[in-house]
C-alpha atoms as a PDB file:
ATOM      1  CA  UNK A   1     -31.452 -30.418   4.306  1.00  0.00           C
ATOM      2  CA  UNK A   2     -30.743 -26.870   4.969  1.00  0.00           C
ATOM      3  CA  UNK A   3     -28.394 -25.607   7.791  1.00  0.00           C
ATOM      4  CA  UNK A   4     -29.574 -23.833  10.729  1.00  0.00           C
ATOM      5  CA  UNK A   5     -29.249 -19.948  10.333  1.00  0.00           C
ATOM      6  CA  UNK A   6     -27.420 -17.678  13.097  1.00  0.00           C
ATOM      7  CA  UNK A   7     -29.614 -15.906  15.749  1.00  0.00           C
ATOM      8  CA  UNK A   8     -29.587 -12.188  14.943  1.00  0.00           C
ATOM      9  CA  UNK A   9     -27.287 -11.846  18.380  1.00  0.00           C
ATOM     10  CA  UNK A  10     -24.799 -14.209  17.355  1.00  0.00           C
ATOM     11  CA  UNK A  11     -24.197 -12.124  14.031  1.00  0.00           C
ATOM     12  CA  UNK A  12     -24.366  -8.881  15.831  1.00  0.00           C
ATOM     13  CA  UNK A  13     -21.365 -10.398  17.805  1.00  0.00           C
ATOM     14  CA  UNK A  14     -19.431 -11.452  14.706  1.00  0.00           C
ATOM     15  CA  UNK A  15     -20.122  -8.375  12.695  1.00  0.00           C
ATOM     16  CA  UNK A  16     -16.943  -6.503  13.971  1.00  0.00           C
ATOM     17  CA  UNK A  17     -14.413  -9.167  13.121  1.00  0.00           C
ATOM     18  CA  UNK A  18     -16.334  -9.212   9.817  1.00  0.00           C
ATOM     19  CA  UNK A  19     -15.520  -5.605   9.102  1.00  0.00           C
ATOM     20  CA  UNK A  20     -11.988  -6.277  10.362  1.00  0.00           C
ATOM     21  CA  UNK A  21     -11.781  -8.832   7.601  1.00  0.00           C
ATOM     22  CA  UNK A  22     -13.932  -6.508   5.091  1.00  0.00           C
ATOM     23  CA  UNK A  23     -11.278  -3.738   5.835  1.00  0.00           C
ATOM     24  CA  UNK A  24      -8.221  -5.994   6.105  1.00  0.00           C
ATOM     25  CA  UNK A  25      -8.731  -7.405   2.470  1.00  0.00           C
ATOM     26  CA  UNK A  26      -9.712  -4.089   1.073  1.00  0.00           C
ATOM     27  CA  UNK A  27      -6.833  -2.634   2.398  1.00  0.00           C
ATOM     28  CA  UNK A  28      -3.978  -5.304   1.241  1.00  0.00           C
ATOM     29  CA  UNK A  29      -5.417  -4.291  -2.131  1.00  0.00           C
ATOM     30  CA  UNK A  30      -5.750  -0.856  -1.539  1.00  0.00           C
ATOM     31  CA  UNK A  31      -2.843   0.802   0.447  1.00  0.00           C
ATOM     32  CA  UNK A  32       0.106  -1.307   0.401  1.00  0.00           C
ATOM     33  CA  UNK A  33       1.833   0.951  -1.869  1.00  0.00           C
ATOM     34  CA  UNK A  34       0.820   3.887   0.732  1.00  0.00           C
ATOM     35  CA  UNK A  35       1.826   2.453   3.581  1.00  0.00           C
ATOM     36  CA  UNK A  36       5.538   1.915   3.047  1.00  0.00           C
ATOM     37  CA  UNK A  37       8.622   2.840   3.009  1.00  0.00           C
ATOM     38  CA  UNK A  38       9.153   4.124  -0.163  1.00  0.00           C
ATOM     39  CA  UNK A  39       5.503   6.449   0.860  1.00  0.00           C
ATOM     40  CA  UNK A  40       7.271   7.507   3.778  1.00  0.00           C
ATOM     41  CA  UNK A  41      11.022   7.935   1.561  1.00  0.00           C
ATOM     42  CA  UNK A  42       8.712  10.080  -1.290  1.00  0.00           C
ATOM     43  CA  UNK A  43       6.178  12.499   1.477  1.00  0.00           C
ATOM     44  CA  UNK A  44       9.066  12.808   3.859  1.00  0.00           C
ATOM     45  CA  UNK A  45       9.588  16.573   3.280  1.00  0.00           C
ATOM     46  CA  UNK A  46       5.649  17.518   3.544  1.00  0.00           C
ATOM     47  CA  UNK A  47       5.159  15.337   6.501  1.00  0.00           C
ATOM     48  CA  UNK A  48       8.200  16.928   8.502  1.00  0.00           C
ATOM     49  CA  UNK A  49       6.392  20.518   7.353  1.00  0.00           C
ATOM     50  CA  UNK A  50       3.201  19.319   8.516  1.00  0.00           C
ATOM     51  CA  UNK A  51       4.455  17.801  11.902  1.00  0.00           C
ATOM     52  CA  UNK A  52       6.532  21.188  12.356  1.00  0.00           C
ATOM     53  CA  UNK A  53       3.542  23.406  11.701  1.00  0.00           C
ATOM     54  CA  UNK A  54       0.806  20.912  13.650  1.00  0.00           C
ATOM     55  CA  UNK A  55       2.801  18.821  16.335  1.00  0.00           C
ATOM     56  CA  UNK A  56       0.016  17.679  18.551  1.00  0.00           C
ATOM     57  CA  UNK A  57      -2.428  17.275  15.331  1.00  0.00           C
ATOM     58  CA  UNK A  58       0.027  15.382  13.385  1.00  0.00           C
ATOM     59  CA  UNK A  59       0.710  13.318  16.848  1.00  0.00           C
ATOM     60  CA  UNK A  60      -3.122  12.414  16.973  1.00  0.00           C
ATOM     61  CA  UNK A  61      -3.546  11.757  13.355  1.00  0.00           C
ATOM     62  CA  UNK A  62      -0.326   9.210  13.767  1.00  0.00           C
ATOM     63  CA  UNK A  63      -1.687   7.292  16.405  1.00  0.00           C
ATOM     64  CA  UNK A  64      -5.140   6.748  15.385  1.00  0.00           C
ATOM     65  CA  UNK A  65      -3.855   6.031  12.056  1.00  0.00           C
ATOM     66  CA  UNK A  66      -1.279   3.096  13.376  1.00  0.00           C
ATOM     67  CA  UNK A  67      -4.245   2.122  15.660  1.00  0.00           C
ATOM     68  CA  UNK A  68      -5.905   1.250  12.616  1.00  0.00           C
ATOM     69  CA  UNK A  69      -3.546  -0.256  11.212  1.00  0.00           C
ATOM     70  CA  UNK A  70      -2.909  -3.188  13.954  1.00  0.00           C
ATOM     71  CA  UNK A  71      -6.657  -3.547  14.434  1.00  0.00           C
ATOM     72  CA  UNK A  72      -7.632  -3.560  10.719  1.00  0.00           C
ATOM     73  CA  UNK A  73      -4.538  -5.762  10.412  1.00  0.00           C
ATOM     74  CA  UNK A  74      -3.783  -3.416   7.432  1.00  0.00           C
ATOM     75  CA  UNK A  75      -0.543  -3.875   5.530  1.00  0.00           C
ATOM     76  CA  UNK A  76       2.658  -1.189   6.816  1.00  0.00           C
ATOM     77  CA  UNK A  77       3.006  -1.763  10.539  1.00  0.00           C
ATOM     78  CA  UNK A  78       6.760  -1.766  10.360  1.00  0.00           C
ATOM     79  CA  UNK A  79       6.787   1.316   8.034  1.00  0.00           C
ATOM     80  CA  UNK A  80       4.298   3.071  10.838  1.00  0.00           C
ATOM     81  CA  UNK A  81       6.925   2.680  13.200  1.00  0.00           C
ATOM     82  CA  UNK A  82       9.528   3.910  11.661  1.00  0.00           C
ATOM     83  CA  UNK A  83       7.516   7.134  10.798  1.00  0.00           C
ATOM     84  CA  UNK A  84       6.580   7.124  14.259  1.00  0.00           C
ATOM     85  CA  UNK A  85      10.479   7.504  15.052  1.00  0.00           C
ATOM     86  CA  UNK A  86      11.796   9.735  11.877  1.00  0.00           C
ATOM     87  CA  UNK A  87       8.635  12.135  12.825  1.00  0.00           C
ATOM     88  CA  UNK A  88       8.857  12.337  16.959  1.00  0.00           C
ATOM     89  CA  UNK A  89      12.432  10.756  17.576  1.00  0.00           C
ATOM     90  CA  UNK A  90      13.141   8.012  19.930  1.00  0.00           C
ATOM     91  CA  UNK A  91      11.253   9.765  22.423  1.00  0.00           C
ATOM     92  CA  UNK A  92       8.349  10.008  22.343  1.00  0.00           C
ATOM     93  CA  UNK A  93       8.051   8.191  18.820  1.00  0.00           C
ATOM     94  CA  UNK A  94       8.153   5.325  20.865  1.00  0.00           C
ATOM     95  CA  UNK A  95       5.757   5.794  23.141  1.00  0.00           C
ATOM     96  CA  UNK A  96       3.270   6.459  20.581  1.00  0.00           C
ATOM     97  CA  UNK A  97       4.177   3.419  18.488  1.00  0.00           C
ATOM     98  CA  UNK A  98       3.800   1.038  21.402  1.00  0.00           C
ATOM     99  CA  UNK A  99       0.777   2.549  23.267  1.00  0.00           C
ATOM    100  CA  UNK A 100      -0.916   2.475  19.720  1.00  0.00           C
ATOM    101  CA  UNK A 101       0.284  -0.973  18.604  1.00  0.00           C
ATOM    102  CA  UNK A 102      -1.118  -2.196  21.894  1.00  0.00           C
ATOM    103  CA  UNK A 103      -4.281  -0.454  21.646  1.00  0.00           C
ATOM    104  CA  UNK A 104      -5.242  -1.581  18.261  1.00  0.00           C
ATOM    105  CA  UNK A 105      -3.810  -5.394  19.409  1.00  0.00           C
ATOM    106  CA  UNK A 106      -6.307  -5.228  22.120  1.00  0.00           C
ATOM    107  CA  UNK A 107      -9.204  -3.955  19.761  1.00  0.00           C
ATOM    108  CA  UNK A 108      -8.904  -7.370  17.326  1.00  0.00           C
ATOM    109  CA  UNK A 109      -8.808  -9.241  20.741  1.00  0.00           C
ATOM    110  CA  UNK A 110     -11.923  -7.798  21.725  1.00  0.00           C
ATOM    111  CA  UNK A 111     -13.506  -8.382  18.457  1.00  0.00           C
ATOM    112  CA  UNK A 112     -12.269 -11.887  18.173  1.00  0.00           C
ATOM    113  CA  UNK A 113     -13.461 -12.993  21.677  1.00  0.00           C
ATOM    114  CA  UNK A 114     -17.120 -11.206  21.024  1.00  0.00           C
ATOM    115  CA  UNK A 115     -17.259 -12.965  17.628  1.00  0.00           C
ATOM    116  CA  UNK A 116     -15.495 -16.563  18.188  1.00  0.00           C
ATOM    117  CA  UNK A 117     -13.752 -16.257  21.739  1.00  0.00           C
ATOM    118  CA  UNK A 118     -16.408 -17.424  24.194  1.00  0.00           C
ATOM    119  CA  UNK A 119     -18.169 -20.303  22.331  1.00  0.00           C
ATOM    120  CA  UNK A 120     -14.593 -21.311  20.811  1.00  0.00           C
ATOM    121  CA  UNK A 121     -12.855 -21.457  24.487  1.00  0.00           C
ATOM    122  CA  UNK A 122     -16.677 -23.215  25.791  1.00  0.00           C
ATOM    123  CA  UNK A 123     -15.618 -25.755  22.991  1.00  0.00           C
ATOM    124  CA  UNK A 124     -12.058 -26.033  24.046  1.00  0.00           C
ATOM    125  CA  UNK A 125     -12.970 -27.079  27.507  1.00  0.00           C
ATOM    126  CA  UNK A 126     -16.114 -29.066  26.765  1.00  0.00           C
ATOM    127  CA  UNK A 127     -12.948 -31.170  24.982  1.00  0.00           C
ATOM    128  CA  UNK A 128     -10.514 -34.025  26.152  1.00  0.00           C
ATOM    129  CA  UNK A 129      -7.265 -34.165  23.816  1.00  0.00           C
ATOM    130  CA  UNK A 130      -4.219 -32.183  23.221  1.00  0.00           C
ATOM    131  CA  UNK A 131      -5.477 -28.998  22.359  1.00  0.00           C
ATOM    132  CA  UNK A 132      -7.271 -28.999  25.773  1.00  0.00           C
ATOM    133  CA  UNK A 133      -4.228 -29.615  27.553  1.00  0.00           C
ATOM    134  CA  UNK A 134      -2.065 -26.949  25.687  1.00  0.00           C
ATOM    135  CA  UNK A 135      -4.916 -24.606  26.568  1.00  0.00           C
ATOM    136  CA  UNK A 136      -4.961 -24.946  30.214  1.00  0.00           C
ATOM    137  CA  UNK A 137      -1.353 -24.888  30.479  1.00  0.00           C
ATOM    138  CA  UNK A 138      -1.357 -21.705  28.185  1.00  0.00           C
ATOM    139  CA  UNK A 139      -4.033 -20.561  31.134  1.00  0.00           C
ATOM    140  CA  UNK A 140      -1.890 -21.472  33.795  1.00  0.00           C
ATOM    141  CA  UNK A 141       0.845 -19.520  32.911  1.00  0.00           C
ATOM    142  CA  UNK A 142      -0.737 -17.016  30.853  1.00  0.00           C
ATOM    143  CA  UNK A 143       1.548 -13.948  31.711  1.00  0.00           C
ATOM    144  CA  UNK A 144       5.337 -15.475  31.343  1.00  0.00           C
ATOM    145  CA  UNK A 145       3.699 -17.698  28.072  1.00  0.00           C
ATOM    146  CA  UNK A 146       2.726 -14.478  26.531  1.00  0.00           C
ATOM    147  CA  UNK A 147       5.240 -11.920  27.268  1.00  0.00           C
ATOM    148  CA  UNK A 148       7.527 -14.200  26.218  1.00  0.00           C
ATOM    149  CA  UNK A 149       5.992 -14.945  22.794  1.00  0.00           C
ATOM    150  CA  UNK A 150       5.731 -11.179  22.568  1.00  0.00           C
ATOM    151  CA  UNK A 151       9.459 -10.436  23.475  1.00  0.00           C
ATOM    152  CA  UNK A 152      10.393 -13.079  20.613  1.00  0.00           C
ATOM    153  CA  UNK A 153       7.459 -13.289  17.926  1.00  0.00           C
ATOM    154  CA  UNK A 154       7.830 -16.222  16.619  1.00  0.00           C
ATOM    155  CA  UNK A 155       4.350 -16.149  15.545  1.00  0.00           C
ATOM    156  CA  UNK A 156       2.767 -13.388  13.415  1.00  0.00           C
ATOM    157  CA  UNK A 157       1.525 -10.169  15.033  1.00  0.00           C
ATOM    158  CA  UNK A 158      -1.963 -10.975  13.626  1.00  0.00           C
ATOM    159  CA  UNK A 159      -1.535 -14.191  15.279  1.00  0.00           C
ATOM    160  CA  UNK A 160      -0.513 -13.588  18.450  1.00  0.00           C
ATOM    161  CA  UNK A 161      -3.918 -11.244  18.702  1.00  0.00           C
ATOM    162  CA  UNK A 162      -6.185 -13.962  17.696  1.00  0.00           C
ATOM    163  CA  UNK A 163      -5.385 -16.762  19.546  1.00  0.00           C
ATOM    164  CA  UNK A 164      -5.431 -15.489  23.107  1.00  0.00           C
ATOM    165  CA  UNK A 165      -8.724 -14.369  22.293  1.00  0.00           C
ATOM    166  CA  UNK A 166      -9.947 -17.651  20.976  1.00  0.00           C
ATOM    167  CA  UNK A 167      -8.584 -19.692  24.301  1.00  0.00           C
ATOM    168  CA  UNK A 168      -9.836 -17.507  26.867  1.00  0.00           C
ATOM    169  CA  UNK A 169      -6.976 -15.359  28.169  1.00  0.00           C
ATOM    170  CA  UNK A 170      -7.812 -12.607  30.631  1.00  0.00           C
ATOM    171  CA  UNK A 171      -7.784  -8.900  28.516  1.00  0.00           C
ATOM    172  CA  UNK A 172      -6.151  -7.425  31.427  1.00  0.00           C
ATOM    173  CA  UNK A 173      -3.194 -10.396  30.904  1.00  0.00           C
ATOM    174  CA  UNK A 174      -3.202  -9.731  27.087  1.00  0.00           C
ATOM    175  CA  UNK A 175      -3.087  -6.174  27.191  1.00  0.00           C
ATOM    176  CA  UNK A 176      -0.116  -6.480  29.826  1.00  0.00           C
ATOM    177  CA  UNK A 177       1.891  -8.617  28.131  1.00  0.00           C
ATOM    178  CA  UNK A 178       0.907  -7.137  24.760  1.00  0.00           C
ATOM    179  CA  UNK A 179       2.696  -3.966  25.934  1.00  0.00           C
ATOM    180  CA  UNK A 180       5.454  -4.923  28.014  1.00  0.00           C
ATOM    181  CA  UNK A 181       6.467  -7.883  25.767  1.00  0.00           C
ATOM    182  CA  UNK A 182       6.819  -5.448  21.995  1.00  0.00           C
ATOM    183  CA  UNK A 183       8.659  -3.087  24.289  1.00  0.00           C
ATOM    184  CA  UNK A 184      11.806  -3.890  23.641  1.00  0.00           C
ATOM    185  CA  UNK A 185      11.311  -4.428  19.489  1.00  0.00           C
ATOM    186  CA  UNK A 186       8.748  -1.222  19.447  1.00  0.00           C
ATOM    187  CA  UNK A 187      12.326   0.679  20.732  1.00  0.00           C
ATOM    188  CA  UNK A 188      14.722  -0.445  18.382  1.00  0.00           C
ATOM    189  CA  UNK A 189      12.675   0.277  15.334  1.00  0.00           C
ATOM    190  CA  UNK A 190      11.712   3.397  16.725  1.00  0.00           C
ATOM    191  CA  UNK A 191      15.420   4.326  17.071  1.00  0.00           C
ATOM    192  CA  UNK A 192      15.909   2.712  13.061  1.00  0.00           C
ATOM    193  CA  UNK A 193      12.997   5.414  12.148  1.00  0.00           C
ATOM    194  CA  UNK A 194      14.772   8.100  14.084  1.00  0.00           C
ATOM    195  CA  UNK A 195      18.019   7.910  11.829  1.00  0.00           C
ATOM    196  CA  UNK A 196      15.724   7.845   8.586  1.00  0.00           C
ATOM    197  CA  UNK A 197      17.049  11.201   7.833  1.00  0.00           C
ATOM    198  CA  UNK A 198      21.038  10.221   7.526  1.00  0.00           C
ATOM    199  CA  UNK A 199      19.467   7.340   5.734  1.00  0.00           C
ATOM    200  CA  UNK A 200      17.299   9.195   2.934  1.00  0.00           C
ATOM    201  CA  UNK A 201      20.301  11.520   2.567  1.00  0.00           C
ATOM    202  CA  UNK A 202      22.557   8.501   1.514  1.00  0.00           C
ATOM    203  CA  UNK A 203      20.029   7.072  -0.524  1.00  0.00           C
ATOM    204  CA  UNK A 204      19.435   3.582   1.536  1.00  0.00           C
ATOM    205  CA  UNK A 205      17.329   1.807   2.938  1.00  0.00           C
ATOM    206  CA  UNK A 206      16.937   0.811   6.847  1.00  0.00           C
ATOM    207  CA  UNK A 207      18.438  -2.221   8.114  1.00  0.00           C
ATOM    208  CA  UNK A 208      15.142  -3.827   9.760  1.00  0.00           C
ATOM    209  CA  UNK A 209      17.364  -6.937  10.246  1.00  0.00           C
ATOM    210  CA  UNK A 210      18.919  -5.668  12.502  1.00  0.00           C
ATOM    211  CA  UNK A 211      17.138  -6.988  15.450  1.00  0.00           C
ATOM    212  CA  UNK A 212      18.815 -10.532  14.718  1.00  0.00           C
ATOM    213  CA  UNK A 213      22.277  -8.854  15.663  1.00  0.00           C
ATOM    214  CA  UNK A 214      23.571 -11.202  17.940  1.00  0.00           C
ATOM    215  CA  UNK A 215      24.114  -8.062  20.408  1.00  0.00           C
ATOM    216  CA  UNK A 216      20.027  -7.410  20.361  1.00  0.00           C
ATOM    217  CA  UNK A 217      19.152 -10.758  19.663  1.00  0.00           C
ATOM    218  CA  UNK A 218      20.809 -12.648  22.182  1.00  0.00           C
ATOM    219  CA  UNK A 219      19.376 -10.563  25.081  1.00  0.00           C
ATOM    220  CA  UNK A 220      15.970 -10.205  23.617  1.00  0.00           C
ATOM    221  CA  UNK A 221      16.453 -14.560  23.756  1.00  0.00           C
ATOM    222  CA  UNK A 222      17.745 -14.210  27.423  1.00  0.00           C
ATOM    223  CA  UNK A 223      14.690 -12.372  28.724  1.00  0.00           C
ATOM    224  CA  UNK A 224      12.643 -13.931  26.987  1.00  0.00           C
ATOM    225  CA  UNK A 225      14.332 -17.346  28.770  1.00  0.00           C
ATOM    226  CA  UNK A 226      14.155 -15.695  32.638  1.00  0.00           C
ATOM    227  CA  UNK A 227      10.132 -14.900  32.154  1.00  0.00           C
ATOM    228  CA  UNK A 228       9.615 -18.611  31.199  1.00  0.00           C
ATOM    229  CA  UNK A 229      11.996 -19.750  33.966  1.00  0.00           C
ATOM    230  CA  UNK A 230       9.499 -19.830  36.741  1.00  0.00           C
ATOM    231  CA  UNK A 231       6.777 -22.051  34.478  1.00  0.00           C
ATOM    232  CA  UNK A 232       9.807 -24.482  33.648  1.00  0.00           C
ATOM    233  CA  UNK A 233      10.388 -24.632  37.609  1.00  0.00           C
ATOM    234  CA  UNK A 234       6.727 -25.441  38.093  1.00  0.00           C
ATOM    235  CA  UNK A 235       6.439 -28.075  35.708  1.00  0.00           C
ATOM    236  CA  UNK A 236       9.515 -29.909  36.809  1.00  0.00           C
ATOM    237  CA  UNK A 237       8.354 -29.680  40.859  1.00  0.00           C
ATOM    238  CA  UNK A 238       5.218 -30.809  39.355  1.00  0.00           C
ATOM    239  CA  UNK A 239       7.185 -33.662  38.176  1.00  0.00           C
ATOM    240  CA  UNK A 240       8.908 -34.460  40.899  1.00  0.00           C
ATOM    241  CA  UNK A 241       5.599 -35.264  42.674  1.00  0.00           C
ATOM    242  CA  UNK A 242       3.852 -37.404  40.270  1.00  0.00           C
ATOM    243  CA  UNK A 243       6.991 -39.848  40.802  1.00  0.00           C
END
């Protein structure tokens, strides 16, 4: 018995997270090697002449470039951002990094929920189980649930785009929370690429650990607390009525 074949429309919709997937496997294979530190340690000198002879062309080319890299799900995101910071400094190689990690977040979001989102989420509440219930509560609380997965990503970057797209959060939620919640982590490696040049001249390599310092960690863990505080208080008053 053969299996029923996708409308054309349905495969239209799916055809961009195809070509993210296309692109995303070519490009594991492809450009890891170029999208790296040890690129970035080895083209240092001609991208600091090219940035000093072509600031607001090199700026561009940067951001489209780690745009495509977060929506392609390509391989070098952490290496983008600290080019982003040894090219434009803390400020504003932050900016950039952010407004383009967020942009590019919101593009595989977009591409997910045309592909998979809406009949997926259709699915989820035509349900009755767990999932169903994790779902709703995720919808309930969308903003503090995601900002604070953002602030500590416990899940994969890649991840964290899908799913919200696949349950049925609000863009306008995603995108908010997408920003405001890699904030704080888009700064600190932004300030790790900024010293890249004391660190090439010693002949070492960045400490990415070091946003598990207890002195970055623990309030990065604290905020991230305090935005889930007023879901916790729900639930429990929620609680307190059903006894």
């Amino acid at each position: 018995m053969t299996q029923p074949q996708l409308p054309i429309a349905q495969w239209r919709q799916r055809l961009p997270i195809i070509i993210i997937l296309l692109v995303a496997i070519l490009g594991a294979v492809v450009l890891r090697e170029y999208l790296s530190f040890d690129a970035l340690r080895d083209n240092r000198a001609a991208l600091i002449a090219f940035r000093d002879s072509n600031y607001l062309l090199t700026a561009a080319a940067f951001v489209l470039a780690y745009i495509a890299i977060v929506s392609f799900s390509l391989p070098g995101a952490t290496a983008a951002t600290l080019t982003g910071g040894f090219l434009f400094g803390v400020f504003p190689g932050a900016a950039f990094n952010i407004i383009a990690a967020t942009i590019g977040a919101v593009l595989i979001f977009l591409a997910v929920r045309a592909g998979f989102g809406r009949s997926m989420a259709a699915k989820i509440d035509a349900s009755d189980g767990r999932v169903k219930r994790m779902t709703q509560a995720i919808r309930a609380n969308e903003f503090p649930v995601l900002f604070s997965l953002r602030l500590m990503p416990v899940l994969p970057f890649f991840v964290m785009n899908v799913i919200p797209a696949l349950i049925g959060v609000r863009i306008s939620v995603f995108a908010a929370t997408t920003f405001l919640g890699i904030m704080p982590g888009g700064i600190i490696y932004t300030w790790v690429g900024a010293g890249l040049g004391d660190v090439f001249a010693r002949d070492e390599t960045p400490d990415l650990g070091i946003i598990f310092e207890p002195h970055i960690l623990g309030p990065l863990l604290g905020l991230a607390a305090l935005s889930l505080l007023p879901t916790i208080l729900k639930s429990l008053r929620g609680k307190e009525r059903d006894v």
